[in-house]
Protein backbone atom coordinates (compact mmCIF):
# COMPACT_ATOMS: atom_id res chain seq x y z
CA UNK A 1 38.06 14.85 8.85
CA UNK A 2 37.58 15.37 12.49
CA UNK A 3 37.81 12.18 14.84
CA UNK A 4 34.85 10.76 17.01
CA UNK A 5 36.98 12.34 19.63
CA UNK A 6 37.09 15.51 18.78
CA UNK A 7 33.85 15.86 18.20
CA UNK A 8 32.84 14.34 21.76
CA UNK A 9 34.92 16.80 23.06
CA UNK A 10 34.25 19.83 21.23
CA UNK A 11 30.15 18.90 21.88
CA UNK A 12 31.16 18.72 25.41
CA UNK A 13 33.22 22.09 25.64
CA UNK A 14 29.98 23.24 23.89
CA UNK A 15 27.11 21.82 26.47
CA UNK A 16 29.51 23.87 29.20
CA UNK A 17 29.85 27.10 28.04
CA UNK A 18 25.90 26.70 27.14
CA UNK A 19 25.05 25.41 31.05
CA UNK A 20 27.84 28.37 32.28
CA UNK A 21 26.16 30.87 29.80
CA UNK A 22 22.46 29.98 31.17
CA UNK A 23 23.65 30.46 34.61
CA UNK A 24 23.54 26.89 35.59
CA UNK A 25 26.92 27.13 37.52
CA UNK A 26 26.14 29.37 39.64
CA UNK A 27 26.44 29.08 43.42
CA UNK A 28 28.62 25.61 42.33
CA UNK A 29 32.31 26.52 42.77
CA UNK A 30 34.79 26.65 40.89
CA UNK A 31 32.34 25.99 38.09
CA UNK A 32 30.78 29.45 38.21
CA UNK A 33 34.46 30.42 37.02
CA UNK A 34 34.56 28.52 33.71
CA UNK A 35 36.40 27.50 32.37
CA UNK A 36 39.06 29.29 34.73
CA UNK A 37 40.09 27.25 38.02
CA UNK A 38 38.26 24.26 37.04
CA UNK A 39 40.32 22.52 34.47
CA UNK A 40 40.99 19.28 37.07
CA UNK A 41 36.90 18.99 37.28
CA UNK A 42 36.08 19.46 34.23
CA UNK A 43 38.41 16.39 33.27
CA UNK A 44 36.75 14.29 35.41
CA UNK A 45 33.02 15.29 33.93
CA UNK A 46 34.73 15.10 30.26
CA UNK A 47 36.50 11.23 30.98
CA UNK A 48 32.83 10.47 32.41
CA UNK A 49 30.97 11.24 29.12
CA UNK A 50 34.22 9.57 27.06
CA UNK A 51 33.98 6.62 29.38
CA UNK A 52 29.76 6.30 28.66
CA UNK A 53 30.86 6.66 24.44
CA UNK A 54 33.66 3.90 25.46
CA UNK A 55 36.99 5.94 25.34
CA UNK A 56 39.19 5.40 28.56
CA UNK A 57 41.16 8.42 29.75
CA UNK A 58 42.92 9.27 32.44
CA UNK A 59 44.69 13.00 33.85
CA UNK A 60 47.30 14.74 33.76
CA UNK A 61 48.16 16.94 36.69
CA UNK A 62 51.04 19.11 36.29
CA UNK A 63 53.00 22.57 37.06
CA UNK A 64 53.91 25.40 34.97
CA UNK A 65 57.63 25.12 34.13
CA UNK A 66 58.04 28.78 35.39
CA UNK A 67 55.20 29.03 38.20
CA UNK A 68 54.50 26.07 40.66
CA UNK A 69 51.78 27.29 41.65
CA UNK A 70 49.77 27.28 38.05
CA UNK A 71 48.96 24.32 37.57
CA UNK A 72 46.77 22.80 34.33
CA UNK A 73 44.75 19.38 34.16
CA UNK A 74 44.26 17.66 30.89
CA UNK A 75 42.89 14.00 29.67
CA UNK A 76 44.94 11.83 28.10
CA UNK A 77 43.94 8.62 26.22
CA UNK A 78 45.93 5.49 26.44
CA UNK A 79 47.70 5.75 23.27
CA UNK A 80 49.06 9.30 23.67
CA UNK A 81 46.50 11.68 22.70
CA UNK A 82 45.97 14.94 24.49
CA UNK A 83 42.22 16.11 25.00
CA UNK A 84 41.77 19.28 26.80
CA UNK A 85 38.41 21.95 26.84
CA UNK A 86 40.26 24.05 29.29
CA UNK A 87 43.38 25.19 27.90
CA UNK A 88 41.81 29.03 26.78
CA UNK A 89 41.99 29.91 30.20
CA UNK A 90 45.64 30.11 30.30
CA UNK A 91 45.34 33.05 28.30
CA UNK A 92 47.65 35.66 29.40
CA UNK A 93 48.57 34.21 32.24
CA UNK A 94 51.52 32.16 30.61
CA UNK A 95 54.59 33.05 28.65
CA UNK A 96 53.39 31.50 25.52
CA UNK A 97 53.15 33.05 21.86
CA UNK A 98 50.95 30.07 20.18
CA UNK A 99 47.22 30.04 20.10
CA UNK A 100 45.60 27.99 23.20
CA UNK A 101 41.71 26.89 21.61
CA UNK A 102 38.80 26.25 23.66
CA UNK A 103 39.59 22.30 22.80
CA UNK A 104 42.53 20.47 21.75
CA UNK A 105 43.05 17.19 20.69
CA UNK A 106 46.56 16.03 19.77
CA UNK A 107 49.65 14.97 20.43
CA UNK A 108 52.00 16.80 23.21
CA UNK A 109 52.74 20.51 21.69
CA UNK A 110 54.84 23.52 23.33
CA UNK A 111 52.17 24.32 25.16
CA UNK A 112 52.08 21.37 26.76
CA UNK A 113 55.70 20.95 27.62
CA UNK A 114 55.29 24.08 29.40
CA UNK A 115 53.30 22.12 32.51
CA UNK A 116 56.88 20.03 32.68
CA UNK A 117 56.93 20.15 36.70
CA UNK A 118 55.37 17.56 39.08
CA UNK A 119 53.85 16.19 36.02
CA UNK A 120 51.07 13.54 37.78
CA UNK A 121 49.03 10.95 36.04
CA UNK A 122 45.54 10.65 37.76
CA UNK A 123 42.61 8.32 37.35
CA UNK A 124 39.28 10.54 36.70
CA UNK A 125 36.78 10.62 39.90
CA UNK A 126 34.32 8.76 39.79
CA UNK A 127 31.55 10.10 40.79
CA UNK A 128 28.75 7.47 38.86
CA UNK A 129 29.08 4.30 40.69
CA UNK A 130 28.12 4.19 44.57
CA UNK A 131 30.41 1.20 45.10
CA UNK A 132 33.45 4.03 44.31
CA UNK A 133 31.90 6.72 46.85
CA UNK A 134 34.85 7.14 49.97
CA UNK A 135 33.32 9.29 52.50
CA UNK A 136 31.94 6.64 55.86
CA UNK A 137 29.38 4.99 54.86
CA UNK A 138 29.43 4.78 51.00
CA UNK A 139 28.43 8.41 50.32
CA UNK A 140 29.85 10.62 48.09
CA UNK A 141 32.62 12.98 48.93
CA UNK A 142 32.50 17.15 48.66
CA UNK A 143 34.50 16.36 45.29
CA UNK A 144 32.19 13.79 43.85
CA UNK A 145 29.56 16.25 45.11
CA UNK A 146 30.07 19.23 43.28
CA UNK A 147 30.44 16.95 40.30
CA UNK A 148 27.41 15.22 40.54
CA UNK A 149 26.10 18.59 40.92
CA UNK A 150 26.85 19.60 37.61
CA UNK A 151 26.52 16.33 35.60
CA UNK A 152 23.06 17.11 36.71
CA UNK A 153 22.92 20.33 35.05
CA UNK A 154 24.29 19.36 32.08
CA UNK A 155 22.81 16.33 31.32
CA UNK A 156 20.00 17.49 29.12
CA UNK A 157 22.15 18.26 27.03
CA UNK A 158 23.85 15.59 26.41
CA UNK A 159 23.38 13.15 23.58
């Protein structure tokens, strides 16, 4: 039996590559890329819609153990559990024999304990509540932008 959050994530991964297939990324970088180069957004957008169904999550920011330079964002809930609808586009571009699905949810895998290097945990942007806007004057910054941007386009979707 799947779990609530599965399903809310697996809907979500599904509402994307719908909005991305329909062309509603376009001209709205990185997202005209996805899932590729957009993993860190995308968590933020995902902990958003978990946050509205009442599941807390925060990121994780980290480096692959044999390239600094790729990197890979995934959620993480508070007791442990891994959410990610990004992880496909490491796809040949890692040394790694398992599958990588369009979402996981789970516990910490080899995959996983690849990204071993600068390992961060982040709070999601918020990008929601004006009172959390940090550009002068209380307005949203190019980040929260681009992800207002696309909560916008894929919120017709969204149940």
């Amino acid at each position: 039996m799947r779990t609530n959050i599965e399903l809310l994530a697996m809907h979500f991964r599904e509402i994307m590559n719908r909005a991305y297939a329909e062309g509603k990324f376009i001209g709205i970088s990185p997202f005209h890329l996805f899932p590729n180069e957009c993993c860190d957004l995308t968590c933020d957008l995902l902990g958003q819609y978990l946050a509205e169904k009442g599941i807390e999550t925060y990121q994780i920011n980290a480096a692959y153990k044999y390239d600094l330079q790729r990197r890979h964002v995934w959620l993480k809930t508070n007791d442990g559990v891994i959410i990610d609808i990004t992880g496909d586009q490491l796809k040949g571009k890692i040394r790694y024999q398992g599958d990588i699905p369009e979402v996981y949810i789970g516990e910490e895998n080899e995959l996983y304990k690849l990204f071993c290097r600068e390992r961060n945990r982040e709070e999601n942007t918020n990008f929601t509540d004006p009172s959390k806007f940090t550009e002068f004057g209380g307005r949203p910054n190019a980040r929260q932008k681009t992800l207002m941007k696309v909560y916008e386009k894929i919120w017709p979707y969204l149940d």
